[in-house]
C-alpha atoms as a PDB file:
ATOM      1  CA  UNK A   1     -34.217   7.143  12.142  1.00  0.00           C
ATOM      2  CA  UNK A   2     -31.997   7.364  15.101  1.00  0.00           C
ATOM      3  CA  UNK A   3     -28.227   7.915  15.318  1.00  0.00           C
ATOM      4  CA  UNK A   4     -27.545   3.976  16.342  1.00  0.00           C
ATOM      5  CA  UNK A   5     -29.353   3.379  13.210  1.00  0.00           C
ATOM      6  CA  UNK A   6     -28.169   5.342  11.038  1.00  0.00           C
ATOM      7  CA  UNK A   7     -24.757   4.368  12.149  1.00  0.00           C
ATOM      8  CA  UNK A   8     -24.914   1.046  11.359  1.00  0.00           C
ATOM      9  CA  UNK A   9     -26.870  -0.436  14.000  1.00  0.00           C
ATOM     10  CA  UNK A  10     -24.453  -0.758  16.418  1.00  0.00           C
ATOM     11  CA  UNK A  11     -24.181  -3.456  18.751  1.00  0.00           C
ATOM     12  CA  UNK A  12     -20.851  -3.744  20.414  1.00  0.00           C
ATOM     13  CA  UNK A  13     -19.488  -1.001  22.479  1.00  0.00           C
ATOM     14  CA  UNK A  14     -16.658   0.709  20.806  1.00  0.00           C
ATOM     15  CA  UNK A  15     -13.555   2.335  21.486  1.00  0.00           C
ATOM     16  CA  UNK A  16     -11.389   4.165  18.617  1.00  0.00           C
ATOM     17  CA  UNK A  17      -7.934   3.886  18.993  1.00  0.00           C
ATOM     18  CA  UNK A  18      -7.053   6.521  16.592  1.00  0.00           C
ATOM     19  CA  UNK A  19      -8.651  10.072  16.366  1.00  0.00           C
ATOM     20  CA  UNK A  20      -6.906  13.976  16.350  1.00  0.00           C
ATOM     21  CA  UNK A  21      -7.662  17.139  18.124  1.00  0.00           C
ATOM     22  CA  UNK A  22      -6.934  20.549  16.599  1.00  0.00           C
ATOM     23  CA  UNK A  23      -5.998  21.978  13.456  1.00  0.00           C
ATOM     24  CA  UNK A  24      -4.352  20.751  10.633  1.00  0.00           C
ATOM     25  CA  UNK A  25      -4.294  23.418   7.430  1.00  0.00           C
ATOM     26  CA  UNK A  26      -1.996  21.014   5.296  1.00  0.00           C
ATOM     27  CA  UNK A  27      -4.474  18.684   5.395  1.00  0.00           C
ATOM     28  CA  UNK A  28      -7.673  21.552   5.503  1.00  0.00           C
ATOM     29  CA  UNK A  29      -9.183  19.682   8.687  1.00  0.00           C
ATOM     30  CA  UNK A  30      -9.745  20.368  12.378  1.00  0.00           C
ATOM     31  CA  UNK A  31     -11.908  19.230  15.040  1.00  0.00           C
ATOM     32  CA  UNK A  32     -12.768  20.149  18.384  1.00  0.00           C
ATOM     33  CA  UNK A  33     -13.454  18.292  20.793  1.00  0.00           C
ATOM     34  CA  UNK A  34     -17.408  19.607  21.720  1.00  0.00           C
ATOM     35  CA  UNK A  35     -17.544  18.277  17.576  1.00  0.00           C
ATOM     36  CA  UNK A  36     -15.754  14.827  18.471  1.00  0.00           C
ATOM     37  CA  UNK A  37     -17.967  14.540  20.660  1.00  0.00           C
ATOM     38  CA  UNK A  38     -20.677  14.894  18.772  1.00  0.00           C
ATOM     39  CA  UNK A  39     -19.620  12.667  16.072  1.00  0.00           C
ATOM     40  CA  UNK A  40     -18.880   9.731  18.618  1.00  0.00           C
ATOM     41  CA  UNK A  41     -22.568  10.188  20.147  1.00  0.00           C
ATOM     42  CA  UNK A  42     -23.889   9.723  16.232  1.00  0.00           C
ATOM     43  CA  UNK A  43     -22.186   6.585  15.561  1.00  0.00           C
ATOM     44  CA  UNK A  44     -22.293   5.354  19.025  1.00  0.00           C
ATOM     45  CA  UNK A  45     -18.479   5.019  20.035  1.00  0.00           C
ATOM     46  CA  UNK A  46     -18.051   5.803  23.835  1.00  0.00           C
ATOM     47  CA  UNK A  47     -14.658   6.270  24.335  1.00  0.00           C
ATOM     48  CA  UNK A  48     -11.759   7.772  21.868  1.00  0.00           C
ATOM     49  CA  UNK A  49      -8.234   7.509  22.087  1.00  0.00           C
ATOM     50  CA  UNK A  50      -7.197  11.212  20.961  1.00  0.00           C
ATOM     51  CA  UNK A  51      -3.948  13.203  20.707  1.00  0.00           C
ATOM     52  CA  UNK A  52      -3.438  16.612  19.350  1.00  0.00           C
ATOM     53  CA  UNK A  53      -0.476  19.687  18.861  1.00  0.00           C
ATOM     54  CA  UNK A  54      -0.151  20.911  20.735  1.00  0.00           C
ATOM     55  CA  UNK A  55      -0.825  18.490  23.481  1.00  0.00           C
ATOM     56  CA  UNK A  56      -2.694  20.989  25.882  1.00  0.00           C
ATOM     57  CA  UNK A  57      -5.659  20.231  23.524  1.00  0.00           C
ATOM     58  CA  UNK A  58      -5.779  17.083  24.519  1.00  0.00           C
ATOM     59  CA  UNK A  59      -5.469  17.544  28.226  1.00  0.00           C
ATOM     60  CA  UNK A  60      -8.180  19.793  27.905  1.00  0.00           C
ATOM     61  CA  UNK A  61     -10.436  17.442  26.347  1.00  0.00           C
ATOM     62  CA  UNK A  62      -9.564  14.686  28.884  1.00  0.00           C
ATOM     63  CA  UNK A  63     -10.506  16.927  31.432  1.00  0.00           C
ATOM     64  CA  UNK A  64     -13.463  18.254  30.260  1.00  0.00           C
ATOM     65  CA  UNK A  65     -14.914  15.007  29.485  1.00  0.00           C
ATOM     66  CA  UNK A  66     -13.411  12.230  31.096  1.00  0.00           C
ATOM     67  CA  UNK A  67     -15.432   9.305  30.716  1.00  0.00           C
ATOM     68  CA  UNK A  68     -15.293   9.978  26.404  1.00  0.00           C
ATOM     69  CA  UNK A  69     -11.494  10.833  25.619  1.00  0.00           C
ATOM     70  CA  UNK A  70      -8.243   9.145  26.673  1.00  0.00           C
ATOM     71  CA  UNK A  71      -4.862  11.213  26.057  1.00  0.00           C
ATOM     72  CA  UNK A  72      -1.802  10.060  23.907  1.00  0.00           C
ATOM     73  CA  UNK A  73       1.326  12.735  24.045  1.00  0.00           C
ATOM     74  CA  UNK A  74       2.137  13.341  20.920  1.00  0.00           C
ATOM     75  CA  UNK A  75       5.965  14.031  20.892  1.00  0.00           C
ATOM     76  CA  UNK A  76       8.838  14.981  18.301  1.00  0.00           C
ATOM     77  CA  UNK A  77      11.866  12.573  19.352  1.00  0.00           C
ATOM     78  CA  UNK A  78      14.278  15.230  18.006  1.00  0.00           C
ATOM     79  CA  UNK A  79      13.377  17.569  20.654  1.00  0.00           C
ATOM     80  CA  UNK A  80      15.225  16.766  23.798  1.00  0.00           C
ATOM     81  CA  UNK A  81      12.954  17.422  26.286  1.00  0.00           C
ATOM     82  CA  UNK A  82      10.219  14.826  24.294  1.00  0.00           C
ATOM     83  CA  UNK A  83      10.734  12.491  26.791  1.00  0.00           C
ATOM     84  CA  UNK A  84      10.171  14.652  29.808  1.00  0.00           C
ATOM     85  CA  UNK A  85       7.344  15.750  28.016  1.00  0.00           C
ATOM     86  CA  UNK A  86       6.085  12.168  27.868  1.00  0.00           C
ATOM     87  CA  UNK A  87       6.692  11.858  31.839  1.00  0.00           C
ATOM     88  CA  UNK A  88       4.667  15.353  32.508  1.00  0.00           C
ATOM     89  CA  UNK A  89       1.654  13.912  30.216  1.00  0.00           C
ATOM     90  CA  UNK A  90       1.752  10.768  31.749  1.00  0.00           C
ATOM     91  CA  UNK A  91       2.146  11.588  35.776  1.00  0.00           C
ATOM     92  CA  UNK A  92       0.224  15.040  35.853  1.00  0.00           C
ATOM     93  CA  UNK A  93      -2.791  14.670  33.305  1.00  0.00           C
ATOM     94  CA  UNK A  94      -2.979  10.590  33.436  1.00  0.00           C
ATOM     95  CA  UNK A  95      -2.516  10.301  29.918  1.00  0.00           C
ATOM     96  CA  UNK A  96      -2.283   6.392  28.670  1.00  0.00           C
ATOM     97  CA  UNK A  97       0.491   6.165  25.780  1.00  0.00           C
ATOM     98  CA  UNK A  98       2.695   8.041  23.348  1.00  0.00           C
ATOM     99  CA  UNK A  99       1.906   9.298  19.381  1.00  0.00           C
ATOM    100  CA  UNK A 100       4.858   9.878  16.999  1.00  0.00           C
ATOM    101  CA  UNK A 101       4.247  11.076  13.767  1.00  0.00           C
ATOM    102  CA  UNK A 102       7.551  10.111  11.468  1.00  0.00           C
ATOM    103  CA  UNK A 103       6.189  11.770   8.161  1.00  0.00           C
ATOM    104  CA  UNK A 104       5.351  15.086   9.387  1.00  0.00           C
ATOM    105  CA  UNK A 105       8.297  15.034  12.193  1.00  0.00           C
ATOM    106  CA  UNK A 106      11.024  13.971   9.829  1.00  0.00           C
ATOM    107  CA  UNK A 107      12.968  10.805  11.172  1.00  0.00           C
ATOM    108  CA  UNK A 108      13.292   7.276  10.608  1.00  0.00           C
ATOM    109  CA  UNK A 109      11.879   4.849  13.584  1.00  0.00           C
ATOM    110  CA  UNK A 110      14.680   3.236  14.080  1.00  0.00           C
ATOM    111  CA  UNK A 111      16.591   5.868  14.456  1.00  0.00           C
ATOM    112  CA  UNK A 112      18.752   5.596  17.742  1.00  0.00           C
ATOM    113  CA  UNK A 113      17.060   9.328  18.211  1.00  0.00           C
ATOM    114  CA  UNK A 114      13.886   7.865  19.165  1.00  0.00           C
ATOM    115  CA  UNK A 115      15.620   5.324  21.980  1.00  0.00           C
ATOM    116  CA  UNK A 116      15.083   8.005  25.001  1.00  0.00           C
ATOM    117  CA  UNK A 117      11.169   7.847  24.376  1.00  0.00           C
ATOM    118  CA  UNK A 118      11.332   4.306  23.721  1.00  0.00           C
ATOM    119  CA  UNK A 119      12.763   4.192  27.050  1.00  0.00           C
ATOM    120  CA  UNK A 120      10.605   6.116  28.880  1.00  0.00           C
ATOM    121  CA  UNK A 121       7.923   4.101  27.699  1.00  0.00           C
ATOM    122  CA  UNK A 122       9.351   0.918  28.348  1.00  0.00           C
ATOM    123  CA  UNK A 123       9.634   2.087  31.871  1.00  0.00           C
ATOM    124  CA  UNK A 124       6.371   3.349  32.120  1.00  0.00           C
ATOM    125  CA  UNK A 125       4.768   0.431  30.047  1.00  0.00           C
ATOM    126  CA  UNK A 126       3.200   2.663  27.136  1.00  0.00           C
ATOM    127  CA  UNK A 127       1.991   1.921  24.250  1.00  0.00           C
ATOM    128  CA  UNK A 128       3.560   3.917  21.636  1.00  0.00           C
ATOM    129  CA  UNK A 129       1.041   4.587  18.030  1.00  0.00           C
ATOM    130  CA  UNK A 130       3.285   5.708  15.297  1.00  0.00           C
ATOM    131  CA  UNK A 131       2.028   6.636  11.682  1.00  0.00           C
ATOM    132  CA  UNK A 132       2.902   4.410   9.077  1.00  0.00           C
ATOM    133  CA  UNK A 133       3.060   4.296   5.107  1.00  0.00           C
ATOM    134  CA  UNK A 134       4.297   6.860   3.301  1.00  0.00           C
ATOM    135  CA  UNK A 135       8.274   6.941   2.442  1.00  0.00           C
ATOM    136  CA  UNK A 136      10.544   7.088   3.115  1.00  0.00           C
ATOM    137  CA  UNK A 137       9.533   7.950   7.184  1.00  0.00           C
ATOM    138  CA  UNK A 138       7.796   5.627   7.991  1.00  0.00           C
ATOM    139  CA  UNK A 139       7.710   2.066   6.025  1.00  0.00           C
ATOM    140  CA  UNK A 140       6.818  -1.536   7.612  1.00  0.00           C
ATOM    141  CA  UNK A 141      10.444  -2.527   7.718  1.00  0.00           C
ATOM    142  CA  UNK A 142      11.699   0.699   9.625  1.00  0.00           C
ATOM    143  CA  UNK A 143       9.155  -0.692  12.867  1.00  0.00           C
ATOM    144  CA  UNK A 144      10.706  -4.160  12.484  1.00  0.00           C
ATOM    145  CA  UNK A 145      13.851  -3.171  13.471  1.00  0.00           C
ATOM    146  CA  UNK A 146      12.526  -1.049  15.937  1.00  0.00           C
ATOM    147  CA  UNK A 147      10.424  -4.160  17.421  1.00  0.00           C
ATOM    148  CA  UNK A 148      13.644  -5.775  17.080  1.00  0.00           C
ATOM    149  CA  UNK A 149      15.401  -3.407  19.748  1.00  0.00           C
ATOM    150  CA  UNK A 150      12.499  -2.915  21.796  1.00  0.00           C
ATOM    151  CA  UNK A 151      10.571  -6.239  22.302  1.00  0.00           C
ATOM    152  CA  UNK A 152       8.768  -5.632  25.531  1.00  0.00           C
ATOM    153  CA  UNK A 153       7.388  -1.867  24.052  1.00  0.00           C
ATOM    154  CA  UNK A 154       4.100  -2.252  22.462  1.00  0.00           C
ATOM    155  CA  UNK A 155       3.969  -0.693  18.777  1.00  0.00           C
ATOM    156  CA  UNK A 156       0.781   0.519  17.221  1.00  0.00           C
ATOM    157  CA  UNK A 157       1.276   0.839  13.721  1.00  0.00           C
ATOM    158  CA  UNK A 158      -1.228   3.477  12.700  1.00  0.00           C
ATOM    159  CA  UNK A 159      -2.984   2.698   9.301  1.00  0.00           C
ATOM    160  CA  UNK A 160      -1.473  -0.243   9.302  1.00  0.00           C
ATOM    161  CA  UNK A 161       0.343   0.111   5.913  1.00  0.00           C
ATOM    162  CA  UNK A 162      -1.893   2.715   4.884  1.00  0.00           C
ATOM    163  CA  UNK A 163      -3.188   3.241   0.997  1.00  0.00           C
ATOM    164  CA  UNK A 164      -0.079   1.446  -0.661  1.00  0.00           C
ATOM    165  CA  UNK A 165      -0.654  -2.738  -0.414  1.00  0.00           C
ATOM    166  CA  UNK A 166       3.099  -3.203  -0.269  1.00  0.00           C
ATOM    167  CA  UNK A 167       3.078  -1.343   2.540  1.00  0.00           C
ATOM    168  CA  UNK A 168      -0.098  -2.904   3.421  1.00  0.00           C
ATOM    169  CA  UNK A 169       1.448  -6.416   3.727  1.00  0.00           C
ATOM    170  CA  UNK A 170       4.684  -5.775   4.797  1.00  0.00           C
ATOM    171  CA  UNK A 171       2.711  -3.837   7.975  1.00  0.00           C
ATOM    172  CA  UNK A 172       1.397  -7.431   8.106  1.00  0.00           C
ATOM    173  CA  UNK A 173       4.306  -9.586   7.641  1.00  0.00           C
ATOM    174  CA  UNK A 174       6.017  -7.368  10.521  1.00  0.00           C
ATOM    175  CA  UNK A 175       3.228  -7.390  13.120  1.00  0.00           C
ATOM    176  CA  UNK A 176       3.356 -12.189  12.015  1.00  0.00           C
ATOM    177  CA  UNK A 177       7.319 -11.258  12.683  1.00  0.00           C
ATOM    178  CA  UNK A 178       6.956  -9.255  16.067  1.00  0.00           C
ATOM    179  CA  UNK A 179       4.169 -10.109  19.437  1.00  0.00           C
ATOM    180  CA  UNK A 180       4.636  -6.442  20.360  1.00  0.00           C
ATOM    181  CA  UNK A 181       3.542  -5.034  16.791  1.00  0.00           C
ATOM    182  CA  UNK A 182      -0.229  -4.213  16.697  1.00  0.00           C
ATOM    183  CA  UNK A 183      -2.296  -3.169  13.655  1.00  0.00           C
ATOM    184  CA  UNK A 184      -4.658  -0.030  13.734  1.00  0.00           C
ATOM    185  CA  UNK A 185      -7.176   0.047  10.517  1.00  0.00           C
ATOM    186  CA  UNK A 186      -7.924   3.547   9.910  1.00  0.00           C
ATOM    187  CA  UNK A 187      -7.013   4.994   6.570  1.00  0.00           C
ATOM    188  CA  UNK A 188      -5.908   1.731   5.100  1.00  0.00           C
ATOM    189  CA  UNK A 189      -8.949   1.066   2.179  1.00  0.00           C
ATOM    190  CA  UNK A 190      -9.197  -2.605   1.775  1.00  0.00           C
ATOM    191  CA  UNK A 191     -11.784  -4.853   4.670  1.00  0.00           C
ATOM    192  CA  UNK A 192     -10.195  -7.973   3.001  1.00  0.00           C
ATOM    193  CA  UNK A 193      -7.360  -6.935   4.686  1.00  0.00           C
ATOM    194  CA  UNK A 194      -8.350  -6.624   7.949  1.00  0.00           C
ATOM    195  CA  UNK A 195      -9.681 -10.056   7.795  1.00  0.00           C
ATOM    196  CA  UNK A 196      -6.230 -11.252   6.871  1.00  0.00           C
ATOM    197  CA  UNK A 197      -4.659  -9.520   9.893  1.00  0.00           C
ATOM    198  CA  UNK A 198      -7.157 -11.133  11.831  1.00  0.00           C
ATOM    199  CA  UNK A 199      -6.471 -14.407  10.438  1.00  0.00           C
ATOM    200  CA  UNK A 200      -2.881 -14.161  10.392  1.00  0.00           C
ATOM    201  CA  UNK A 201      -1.979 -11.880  13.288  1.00  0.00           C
ATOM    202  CA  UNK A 202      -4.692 -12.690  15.710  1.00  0.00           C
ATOM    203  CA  UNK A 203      -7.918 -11.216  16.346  1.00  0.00           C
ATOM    204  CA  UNK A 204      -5.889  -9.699  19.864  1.00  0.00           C
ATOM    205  CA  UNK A 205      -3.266  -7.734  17.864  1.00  0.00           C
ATOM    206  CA  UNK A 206      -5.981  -5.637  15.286  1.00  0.00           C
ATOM    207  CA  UNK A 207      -7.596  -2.337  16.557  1.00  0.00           C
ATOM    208  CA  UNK A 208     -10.451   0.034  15.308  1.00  0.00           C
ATOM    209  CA  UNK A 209      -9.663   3.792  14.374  1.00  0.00           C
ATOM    210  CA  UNK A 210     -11.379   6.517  12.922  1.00  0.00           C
ATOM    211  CA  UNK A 211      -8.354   8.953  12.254  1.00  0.00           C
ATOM    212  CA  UNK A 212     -10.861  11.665  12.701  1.00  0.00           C
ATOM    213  CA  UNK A 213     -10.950  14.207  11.209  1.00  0.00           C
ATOM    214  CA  UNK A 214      -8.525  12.927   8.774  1.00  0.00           C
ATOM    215  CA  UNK A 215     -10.751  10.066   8.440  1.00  0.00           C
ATOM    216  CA  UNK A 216     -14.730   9.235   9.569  1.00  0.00           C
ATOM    217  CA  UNK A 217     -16.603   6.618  11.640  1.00  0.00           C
ATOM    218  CA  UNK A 218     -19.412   6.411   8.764  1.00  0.00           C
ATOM    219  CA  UNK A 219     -16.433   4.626   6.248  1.00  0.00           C
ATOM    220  CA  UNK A 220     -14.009   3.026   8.902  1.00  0.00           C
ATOM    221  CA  UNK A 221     -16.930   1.156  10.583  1.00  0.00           C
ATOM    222  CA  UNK A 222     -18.551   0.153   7.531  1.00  0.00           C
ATOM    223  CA  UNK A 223     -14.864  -1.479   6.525  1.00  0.00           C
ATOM    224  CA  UNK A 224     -14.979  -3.725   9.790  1.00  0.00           C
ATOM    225  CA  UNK A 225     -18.752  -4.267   9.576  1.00  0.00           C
ATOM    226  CA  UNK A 226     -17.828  -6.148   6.120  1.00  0.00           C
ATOM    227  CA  UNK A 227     -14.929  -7.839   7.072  1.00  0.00           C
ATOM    228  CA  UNK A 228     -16.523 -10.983   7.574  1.00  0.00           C
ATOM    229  CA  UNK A 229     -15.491 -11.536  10.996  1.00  0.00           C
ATOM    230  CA  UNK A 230     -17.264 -13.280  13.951  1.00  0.00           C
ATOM    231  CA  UNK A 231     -19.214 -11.300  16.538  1.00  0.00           C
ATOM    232  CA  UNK A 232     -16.657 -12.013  19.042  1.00  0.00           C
ATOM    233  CA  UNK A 233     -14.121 -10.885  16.467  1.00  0.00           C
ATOM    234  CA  UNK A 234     -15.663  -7.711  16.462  1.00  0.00           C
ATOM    235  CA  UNK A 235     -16.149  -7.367  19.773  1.00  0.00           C
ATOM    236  CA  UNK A 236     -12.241  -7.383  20.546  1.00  0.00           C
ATOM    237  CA  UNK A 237     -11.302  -5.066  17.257  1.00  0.00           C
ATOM    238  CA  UNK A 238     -14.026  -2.571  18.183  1.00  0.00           C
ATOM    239  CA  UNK A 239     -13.115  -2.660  22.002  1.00  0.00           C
ATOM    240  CA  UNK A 240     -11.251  -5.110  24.299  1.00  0.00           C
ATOM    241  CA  UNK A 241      -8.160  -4.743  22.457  1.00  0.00           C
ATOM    242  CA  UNK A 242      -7.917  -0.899  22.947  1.00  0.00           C
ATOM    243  CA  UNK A 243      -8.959  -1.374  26.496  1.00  0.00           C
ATOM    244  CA  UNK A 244      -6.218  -4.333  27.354  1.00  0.00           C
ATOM    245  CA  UNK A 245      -4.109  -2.609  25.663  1.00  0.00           C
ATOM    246  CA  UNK A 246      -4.369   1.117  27.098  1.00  0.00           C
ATOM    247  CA  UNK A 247      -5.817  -0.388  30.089  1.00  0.00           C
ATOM    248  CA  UNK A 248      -8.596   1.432  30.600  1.00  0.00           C
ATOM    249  CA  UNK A 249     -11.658  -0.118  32.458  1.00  0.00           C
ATOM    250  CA  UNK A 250     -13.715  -3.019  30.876  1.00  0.00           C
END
């Protein structure tokens, strides 16, 4: 049976918005990006929207294969020079947005801390992909006040909620609250969910990750497949949305 198959017989081209480079012993997972690569050929994904620490793993895996990886710098807002390092990722290796992690970086999003990124990519017109929750970093509530402050900055909420369905909903109920608040799948377990973000939110605001290695294509996909959504539906969750939104080319 061949990969396409065996993936799920995919028919729409597909972009995830959500994957990791590197190592991670907390979590007892890495991932290369010759193995990424790999794994995207088996379940038919052509492009992948990756960041890593440090970020020179990334770069790396942008250059090496261009046409299959698109960079996010990944950047602690404590540090002062994380905004410079956002310029230097952006202007010299062509990288397309920003990752914060509040959970394993320790601060609140809307903290006035994180205002010089926010800047930066309001000036730049980044998307920014934040990881979302767990407490107390990193709750729906903290990104609606960020939203608030920053209106014309585009906020990926990673896992939209996550595992928790308070979390879940209120990731839901902000995104209905906020235009600039978009909703990335991976790690969050229920497809009846995604349907209701589609429903609610609009089809345009809802985007397809793996979280690898964290996470795998062979579960995430299946969770869209089942959503009950249209073909065009899919279409924009598994890839029009990252691209408009990153804008890469269609």
């Amino acid at each position: 049976m061949s990969s396409r198959l065996r993936a799920g017989k995919a028919r729409h081209a597909m972009i995830d918005s959500h994957a990791h480079l590197g190592n991670f012993p907390l979590f007892n997972v890495s991932m290369n990006a010759d193995q990424m690569i790999r794994l995207m050929d088996e379940y038919g994904i052509e492009l992948s929207v990756v960041c890593s620490l440090p970020n020179r793993l990334t770069w790396e895996a942008v250059n090496k294969y261009p046409r299959r990886f698109v960079g996010l710098s990944w950047v602690d807002p404590k540090r002062a020079e994380a905004a410079e390092e956002v310029k230097k990722a952006v202007h010299e290796w062509n990288f397309k947005g920003v990752k914060m992690h509040p959970l394993l970086d320790s601060f609140l999003p809307d903290d006035e801390l994180i205002d010089p990124v926010m800047e930066i990519a309001r000036k730049l017109q980044l998307p920014i992909l934040f990881h979302s929750g767990h407490p107390p970093w990193s709750l729906p509530w903290h990104f609606g006040n960020l939203a608030d402050r920053f209106p014309d900055v585009k906020i990926i909420l990673g896992h939209m909620g996550h595992g928790h369905i308070v979390y879940i909903n209120g990731s839901i109920e902000m995104a209905l609250k906020h235009e600039n608040i978009y909703l990335e799948t991976s790690g969050m377990p229920m497809h009846t969910k995604v349907k209701q973000a589609v429903q609610r939110v609009g089809v345009e605001r809802v985007l397809y990750g793996s979280d690898m290695p964290f996470g795998h294509p062979a579960f995430e996909l299946a969770k869209i497949r089942v959503a009950g959504l249209t073909e065009e539906e899919l279409n924009k969750i598994l890839d029009s949305n990252a691209r408009r939104l990153f804008r890469l080319p269609g």
